[in-house]
Protein backbone atom coordinates (compact mmCIF):
# COMPACT_ATOMS: atom_id res chain seq x y z
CA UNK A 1 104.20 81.91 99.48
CA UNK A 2 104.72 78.39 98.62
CA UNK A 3 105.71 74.74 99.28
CA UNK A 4 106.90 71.47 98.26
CA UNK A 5 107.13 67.82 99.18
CA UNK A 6 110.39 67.02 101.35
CA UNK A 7 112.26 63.39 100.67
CA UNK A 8 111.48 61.49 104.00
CA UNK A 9 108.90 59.17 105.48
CA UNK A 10 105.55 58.67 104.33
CA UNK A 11 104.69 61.90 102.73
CA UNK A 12 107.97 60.77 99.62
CA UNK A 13 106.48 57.18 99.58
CA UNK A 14 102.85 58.41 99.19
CA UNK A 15 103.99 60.95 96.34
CA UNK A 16 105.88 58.00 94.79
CA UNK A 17 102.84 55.78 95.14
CA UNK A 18 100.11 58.05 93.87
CA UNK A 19 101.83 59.13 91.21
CA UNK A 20 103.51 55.79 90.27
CA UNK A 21 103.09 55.42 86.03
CA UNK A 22 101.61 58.48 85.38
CA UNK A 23 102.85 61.93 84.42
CA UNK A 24 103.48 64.65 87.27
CA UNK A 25 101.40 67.13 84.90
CA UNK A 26 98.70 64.46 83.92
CA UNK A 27 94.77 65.66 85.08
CA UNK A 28 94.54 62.43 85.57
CA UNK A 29 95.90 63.60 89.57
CA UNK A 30 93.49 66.25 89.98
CA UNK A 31 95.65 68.94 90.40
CA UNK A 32 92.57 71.47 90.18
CA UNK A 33 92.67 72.50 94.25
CA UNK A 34 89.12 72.19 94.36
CA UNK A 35 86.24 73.96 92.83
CA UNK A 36 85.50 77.54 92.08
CA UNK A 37 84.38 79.54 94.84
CA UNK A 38 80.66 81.09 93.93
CA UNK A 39 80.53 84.32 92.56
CA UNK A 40 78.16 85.29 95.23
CA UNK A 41 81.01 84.26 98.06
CA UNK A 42 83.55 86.39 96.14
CA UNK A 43 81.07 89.37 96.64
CA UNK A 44 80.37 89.02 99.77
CA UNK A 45 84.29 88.69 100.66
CA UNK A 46 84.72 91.85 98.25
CA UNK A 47 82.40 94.02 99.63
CA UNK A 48 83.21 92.75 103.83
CA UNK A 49 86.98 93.68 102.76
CA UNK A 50 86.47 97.25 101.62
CA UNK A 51 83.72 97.81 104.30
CA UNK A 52 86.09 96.87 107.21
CA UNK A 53 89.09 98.30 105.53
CA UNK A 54 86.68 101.65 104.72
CA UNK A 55 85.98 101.56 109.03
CA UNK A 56 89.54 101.08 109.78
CA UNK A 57 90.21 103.97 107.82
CA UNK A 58 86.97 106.44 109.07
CA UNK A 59 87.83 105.61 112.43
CA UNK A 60 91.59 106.74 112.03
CA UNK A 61 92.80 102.66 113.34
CA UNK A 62 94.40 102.83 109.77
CA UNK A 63 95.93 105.28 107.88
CA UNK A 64 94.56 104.82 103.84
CA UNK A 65 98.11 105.97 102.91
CA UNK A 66 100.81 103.96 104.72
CA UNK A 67 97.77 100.94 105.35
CA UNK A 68 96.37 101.20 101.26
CA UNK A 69 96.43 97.33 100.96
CA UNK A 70 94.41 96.50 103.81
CA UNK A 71 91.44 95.54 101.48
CA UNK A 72 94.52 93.11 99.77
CA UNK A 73 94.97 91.59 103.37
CA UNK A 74 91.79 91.13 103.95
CA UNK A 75 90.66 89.73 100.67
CA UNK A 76 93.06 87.00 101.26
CA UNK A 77 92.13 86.44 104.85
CA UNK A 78 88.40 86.19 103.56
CA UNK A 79 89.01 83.38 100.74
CA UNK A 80 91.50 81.72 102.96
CA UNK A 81 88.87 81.11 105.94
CA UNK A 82 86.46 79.85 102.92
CA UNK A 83 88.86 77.73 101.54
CA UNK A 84 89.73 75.98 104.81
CA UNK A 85 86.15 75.73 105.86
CA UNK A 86 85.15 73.89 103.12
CA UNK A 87 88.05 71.88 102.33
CA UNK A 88 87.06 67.96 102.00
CA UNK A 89 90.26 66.84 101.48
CA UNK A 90 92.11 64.15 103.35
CA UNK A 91 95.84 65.41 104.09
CA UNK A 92 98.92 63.13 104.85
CA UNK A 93 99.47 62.55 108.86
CA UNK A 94 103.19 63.90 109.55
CA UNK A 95 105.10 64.19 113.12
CA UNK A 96 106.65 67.44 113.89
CA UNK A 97 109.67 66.29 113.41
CA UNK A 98 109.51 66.04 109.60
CA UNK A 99 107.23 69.14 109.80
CA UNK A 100 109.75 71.28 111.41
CA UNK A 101 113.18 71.16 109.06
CA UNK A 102 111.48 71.70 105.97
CA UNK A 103 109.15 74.37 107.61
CA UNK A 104 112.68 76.53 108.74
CA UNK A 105 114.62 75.63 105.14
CA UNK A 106 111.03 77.60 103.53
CA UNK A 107 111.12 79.95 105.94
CA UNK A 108 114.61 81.17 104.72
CA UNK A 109 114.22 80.27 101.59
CA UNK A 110 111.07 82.51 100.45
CA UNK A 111 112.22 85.23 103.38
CA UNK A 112 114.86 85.38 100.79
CA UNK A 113 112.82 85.75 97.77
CA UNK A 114 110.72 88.04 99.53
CA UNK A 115 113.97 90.21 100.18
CA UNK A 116 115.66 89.99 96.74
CA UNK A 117 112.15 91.35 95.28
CA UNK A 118 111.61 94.05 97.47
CA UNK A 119 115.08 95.15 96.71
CA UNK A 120 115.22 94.54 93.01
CA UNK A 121 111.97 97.18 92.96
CA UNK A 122 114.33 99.44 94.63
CA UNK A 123 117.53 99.05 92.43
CA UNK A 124 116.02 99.18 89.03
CA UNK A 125 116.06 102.30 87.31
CA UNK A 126 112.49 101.95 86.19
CA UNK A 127 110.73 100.19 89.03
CA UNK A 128 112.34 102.28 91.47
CA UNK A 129 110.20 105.30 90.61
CA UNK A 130 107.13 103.63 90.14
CA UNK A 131 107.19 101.11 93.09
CA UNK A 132 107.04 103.61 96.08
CA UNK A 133 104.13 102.08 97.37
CA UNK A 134 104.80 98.78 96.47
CA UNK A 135 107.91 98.44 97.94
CA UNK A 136 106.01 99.81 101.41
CA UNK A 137 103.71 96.90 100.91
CA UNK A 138 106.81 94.09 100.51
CA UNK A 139 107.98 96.12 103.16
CA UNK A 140 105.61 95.88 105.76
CA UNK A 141 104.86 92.46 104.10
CA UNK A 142 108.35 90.93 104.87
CA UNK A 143 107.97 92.14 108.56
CA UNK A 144 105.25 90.11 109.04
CA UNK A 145 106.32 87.18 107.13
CA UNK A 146 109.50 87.07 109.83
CA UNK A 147 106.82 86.86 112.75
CA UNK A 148 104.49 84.24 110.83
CA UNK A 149 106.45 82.69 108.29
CA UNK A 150 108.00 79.98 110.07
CA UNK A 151 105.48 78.54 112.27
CA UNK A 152 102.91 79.01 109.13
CA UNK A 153 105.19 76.19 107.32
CA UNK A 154 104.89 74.42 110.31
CA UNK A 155 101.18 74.57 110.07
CA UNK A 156 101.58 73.90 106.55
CA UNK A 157 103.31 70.84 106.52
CA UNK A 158 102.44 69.17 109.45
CA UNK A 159 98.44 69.66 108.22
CA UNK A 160 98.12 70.02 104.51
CA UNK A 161 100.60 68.05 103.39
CA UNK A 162 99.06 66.51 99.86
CA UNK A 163 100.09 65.00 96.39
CA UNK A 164 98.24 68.03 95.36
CA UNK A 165 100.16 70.32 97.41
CA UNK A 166 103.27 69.17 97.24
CA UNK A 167 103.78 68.78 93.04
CA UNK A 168 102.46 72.68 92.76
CA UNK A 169 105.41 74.61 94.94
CA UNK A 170 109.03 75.47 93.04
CA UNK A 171 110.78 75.04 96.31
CA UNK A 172 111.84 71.72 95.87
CA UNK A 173 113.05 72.32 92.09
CA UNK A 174 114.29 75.57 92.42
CA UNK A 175 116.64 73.72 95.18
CA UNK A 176 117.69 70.87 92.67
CA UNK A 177 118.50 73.55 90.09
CA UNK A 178 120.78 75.50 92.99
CA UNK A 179 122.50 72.37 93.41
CA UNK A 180 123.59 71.48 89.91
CA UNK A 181 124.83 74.49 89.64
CA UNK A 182 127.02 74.33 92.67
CA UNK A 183 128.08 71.36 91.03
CA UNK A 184 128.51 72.70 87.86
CA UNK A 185 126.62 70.45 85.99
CA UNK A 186 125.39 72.68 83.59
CA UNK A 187 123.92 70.49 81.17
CA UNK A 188 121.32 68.89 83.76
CA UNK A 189 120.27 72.31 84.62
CA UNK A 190 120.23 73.58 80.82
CA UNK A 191 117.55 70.41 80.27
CA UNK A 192 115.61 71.65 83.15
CA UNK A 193 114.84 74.63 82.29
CA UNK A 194 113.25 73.69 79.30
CA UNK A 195 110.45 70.85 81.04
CA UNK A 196 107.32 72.17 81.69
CA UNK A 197 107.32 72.28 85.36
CA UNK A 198 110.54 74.38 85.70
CA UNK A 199 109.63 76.88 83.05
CA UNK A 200 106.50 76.64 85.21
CA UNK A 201 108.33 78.25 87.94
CA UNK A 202 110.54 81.20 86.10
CA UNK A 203 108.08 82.18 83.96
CA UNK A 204 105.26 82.63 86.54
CA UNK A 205 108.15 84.51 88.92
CA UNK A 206 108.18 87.18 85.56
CA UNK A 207 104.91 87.65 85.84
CA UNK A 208 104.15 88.02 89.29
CA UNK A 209 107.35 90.69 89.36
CA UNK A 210 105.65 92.13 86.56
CA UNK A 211 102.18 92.59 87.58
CA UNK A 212 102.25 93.12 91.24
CA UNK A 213 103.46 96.63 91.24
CA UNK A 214 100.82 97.64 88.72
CA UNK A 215 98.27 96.55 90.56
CA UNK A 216 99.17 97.49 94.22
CA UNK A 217 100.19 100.85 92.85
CA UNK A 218 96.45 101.22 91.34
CA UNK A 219 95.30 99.99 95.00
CA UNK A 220 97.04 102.67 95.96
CA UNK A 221 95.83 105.72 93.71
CA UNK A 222 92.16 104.00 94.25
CA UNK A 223 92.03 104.05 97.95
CA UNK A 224 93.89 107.63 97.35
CA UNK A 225 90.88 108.75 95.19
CA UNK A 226 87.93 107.41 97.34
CA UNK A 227 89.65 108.54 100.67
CA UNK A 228 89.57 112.05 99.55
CA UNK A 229 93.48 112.42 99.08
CA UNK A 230 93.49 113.47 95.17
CA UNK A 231 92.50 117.09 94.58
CA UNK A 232 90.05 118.01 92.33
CA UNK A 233 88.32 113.93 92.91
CA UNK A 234 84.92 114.85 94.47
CA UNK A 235 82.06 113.12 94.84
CA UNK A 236 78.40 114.83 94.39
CA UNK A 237 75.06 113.01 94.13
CA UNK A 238 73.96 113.92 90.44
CA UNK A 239 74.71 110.83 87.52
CA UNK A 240 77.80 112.14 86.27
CA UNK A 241 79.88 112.19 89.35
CA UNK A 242 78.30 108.75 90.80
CA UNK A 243 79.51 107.73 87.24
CA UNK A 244 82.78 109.01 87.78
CA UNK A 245 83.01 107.68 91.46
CA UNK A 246 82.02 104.04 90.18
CA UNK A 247 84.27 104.37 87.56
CA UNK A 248 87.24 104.59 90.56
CA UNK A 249 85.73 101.75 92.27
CA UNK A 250 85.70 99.58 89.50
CA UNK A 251 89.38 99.91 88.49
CA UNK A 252 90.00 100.29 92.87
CA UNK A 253 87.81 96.66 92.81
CA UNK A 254 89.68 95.34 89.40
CA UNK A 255 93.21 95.93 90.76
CA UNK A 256 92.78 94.53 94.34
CA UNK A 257 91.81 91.22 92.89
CA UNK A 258 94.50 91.27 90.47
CA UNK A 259 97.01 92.28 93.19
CA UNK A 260 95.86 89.23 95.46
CA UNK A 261 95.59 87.05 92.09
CA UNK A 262 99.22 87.86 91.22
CA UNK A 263 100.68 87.91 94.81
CA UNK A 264 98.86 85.23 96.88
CA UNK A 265 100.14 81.35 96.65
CA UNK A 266 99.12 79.35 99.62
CA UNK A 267 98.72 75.05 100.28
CA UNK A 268 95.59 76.85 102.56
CA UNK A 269 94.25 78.18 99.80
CA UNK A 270 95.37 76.25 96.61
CA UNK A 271 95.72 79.26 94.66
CA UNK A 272 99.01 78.04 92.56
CA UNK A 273 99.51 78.74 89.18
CA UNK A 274 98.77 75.57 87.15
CA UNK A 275 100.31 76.50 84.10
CA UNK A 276 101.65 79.44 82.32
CA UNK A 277 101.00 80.83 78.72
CA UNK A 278 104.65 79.74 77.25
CA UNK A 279 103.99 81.54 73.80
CA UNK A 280 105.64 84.76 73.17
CA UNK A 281 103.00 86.08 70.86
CA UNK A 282 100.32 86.27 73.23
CA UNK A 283 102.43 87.86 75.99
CA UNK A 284 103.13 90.80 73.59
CA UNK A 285 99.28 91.21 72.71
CA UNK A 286 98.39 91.01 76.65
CA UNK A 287 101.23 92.92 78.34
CA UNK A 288 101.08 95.80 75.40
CA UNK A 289 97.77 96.71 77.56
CA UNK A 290 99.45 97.30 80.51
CA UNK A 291 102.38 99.79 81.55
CA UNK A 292 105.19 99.97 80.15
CA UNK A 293 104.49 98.77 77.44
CA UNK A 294 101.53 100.68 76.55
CA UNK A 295 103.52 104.09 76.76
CA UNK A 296 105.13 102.46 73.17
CA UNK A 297 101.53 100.99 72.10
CA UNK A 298 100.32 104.82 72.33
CA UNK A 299 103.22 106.02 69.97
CA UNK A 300 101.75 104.24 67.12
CA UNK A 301 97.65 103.60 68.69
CA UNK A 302 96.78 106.43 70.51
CA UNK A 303 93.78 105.49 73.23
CA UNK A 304 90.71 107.23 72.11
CA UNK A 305 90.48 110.01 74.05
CA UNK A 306 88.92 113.46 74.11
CA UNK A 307 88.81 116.69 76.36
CA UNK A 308 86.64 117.00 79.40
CA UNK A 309 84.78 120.07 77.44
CA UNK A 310 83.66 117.44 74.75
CA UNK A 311 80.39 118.28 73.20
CA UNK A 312 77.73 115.07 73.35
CA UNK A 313 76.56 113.89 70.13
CA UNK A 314 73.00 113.89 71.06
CA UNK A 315 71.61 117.65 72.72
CA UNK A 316 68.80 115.76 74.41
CA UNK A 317 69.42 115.75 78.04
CA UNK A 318 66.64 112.90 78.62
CA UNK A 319 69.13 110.63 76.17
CA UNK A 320 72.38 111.72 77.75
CA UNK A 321 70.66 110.70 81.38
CA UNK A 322 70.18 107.59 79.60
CA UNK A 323 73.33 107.01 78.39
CA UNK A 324 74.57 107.80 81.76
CA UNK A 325 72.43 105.20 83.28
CA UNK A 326 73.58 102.31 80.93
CA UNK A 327 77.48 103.21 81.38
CA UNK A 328 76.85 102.57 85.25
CA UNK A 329 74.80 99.43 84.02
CA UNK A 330 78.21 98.57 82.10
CA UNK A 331 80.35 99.75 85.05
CA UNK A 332 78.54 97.35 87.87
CA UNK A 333 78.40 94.01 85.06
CA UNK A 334 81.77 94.78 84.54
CA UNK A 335 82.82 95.01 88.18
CA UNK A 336 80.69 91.61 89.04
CA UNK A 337 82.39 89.95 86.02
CA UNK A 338 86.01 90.54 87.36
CA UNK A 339 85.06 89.86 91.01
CA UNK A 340 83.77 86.56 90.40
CA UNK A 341 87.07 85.24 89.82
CA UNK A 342 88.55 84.84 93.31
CA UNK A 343 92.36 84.18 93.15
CA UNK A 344 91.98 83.31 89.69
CA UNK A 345 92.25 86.97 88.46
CA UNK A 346 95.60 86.81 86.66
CA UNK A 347 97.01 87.17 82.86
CA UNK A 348 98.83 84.44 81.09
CA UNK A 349 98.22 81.86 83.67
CA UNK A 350 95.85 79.08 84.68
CA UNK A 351 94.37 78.32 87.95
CA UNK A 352 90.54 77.63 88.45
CA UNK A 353 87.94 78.42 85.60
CA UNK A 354 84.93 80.11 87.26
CA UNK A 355 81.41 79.10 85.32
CA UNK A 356 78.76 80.49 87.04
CA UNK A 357 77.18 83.57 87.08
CA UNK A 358 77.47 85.78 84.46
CA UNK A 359 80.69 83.01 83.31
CA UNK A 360 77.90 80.66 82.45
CA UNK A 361 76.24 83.03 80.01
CA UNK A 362 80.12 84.19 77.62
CA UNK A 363 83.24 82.59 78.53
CA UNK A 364 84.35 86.76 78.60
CA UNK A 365 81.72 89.11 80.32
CA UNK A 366 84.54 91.08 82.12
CA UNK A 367 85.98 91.82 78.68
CA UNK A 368 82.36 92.52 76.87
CA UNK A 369 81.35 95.72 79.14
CA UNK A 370 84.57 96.99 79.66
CA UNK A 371 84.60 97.40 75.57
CA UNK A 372 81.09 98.46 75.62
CA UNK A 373 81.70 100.83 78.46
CA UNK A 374 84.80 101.99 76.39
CA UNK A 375 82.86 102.17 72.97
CA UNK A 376 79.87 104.56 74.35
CA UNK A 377 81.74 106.39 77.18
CA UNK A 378 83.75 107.53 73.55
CA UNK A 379 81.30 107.68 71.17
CA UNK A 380 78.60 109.22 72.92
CA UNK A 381 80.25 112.43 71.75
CA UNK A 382 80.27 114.30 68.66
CA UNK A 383 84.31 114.70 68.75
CA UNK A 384 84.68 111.13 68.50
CA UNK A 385 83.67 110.66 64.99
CA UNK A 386 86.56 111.19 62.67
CA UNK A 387 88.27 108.55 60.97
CA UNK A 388 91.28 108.98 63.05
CA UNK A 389 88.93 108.22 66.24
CA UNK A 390 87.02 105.14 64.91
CA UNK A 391 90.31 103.90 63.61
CA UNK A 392 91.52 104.49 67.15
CA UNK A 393 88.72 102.60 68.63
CA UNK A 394 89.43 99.67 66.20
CA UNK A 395 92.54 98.49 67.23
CA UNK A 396 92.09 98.89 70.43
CA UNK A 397 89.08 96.39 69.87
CA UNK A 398 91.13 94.44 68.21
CA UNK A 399 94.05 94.03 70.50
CA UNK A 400 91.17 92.85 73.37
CA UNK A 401 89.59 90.46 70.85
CA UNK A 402 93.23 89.13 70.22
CA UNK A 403 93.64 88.58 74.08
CA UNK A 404 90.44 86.68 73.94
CA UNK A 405 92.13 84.14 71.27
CA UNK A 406 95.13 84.26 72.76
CA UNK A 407 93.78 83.04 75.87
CA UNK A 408 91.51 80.71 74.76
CA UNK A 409 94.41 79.34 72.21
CA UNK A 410 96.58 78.75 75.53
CA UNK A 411 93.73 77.37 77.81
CA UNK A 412 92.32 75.00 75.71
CA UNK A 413 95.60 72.93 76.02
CA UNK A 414 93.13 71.67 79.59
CA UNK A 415 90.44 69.48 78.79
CA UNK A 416 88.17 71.24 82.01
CA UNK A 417 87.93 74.36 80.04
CA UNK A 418 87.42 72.46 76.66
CA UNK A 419 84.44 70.86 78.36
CA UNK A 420 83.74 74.71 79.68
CA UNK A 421 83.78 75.91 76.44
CA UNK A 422 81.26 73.04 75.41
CA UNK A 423 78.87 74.15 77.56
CA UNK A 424 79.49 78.15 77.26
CA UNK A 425 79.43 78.45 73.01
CA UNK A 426 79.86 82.29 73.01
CA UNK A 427 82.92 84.33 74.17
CA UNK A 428 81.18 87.75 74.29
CA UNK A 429 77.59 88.03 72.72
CA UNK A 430 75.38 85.42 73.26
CA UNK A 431 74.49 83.67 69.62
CA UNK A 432 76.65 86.07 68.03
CA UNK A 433 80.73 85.75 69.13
């Protein structure tokens, strides 16, 4: 959910004051919504949202099949009640009466958008079969939007109305674009589109549609696994199956901060997307990781894979304990990595650069053990060493380093992660890459 500035009283003069001779888009406003939340507050919030959402399960309050996204709901309940607590900044005073109009036209407005997603999932031939879940979480979601929605505008306006705020939320442009077309005035709306701030807005719609259902429907099959409800996933305590259970928990912890990444958008929270990646090149080398379009990456770079039966390359059992005990090292670096980023966990956009923790050390930890994981969970047996499987390995190597350029290539259009990247020199080996 969104919003945007309205065109009466103080809060349109203020706007028109502040950002009097200077560019909408300029840093110069400080459109960053504050600063990173602490990787230790992020997993904290992680680990309180899958504990509480693990008791409402156990004690049957829950169902983990028809209620999969409680940790999602909590998640964003946990980072909203931190950003509000320690939010410093000084919000315009409105009455009620400018609070309320506005607060009912974005009521209808995103009850609408809300609406026309859920039932695009169900209409399209592709996402209708792989949304099922999904479209229960819009579902359920748009029922409590029409309890909340409208007096959580309310709240929104009348008490965190901002400059910062109010330039972020497509509302106000999407309405200005509805409008010349009513009035046919297609050349206005044909220059539109191409400024920054309105391809802003369509482009980070594609990849919120996009990315959602991959993510909630992983939320899904996670909570599935670790509840017990996919035969033949069950846990034991020897190394390989706690390897094989954290392996679950680290995609079930991966997605659910994706999912609230891609779906969340609040004024409470400042979680907007700044800016999205506008090249086409790096959207191909990010999105062919991800479903769909990996099922045609596969036709020409099959993942290396092997059978379950695969022989290790090394007899020792002493070494292959070892190697065990350095993929769950992987595992849990990897998992801390992508939890550190709050809201910010999303492809192809900007929001908030996180630079402590393990961030302070490579501008790309998440990425470094997930390959490393990758490289020895493969290579640690004797199957994997043909040509065909080290050729394999390559590319996909390859098409991760490329999202590290391509990322970089697109942030460093900021100067905050220029001067990031000043003070963190490596991207995933310290005084090496």
């Amino acid at each position: 959910m969104g919003q945007d500035h309205g065109r009466s009283g103080v809060g349109v003069f203020a706007l028109k004051k502040a950002g009097r001779g200077r560019s909408l888009e300029s840093p110069a406003l400080g459109i960053d919504g504050g600063a990173m939340i602490h990787p230790l507050l992020c997993y904290a919030g992680i680990t309180l949202s899958f504990l509480i959402a693990w008791a409402l399960y156990r004690t049957k309050v829950l169902d983990p099949k028809a209620h999969f996204y409680a940790p999602i709901g909590l998640l964003i309940a946990f980072y909203t009640i931190h950003a509000m607590a320690t939010d410093k900044q000084v919000y315009l005073k409105r009455r009620f009466r400018q609070a309320i109009p506005k607060a009912l036209c974005k009521y209808v407005f995103w009850g609408l958008i809300i609406w026309a997603v859920l039932k695009f999932y169900g209409a399209h031939p592709l996402y209708r079969e792989a949304t099922v879940n999904t479209r229960r979480f819009f579902t359920d979601f748009l029922r409590l939007f029409l309890a909340l929605g409208f007096p959580y505008f309310i709240l929104a306006e009348k008490y965190r109305y901002s400059l910062d705020n109010a330039m972020g939320d497509p509302y106000v442009r999407v309405v200005s674009l509805l409008k010349a077309l009513w009035k046919r005035r297609f050349a206005l709306v044909r220059h539109r589109l191409l400024q920054r701030p309105y391809r802003r807005i369509y482009l980070a719609a594609l990849i919120r549609i996009h990315y959602v259902p991959i993510m909630v429907e992983q939320v899904y099959l996670g909570i599935a696994r670790m509840s017990g409800n996919v035969p033949g996933f069950e846990m034991h305590w020897n190394l390989p199956s706690v390897l094989m259970g954290l392996t679950a928990l680290a995609w079930l912890i991966d997605s659910n901060n994706a999912a609230v990444g891609y779906f969340w958008e609040s004024w409470f929270t400042k979680t907007r997307m700044r800016d999205v990646d506008p090249y086409p090149l790096h959207w191909l080398v990010v999105l062919v990781c991800y479903v769909p379009f990996i099922v045609f990456a596969v036709q020409f770079i099959p993942f290396p894979s092997l059978p379950d039966n695969s022989a290790p390359l090394l007899n020792n059992p002493g070494l292959n304990t070892a190697i065990d005990v350095v993929l769950v090292l992987f595992l849990s670096l990897y998992m801390l990595s992508g939890s550190a980023l709050s809201f910010s966990t999303s492809n192809l956009s900007y929001k908030k650069i996180q630079t402590k923790g393990l961030y302070g050390i490579v501008r790309h930890p998440a990425t470094a053990f997930k390959l490393a994981f990758f490289g020895l969970s493969f290579f640690r047996f004797r199957a994997a060493w043909t040509t065909t499987g080290a050729l394999c390995y390559a590319a996909w190597f390859t098409v991760y380093i490329l999202r590290i350029l391509a990322e970089e290539q697109f942030l460093k259009r900021f100067p905050d992660y220029r001067q990031y990247m000043k003070k963190t020199k490596y991207r995933l080996i310290p005084k090496v890459f």
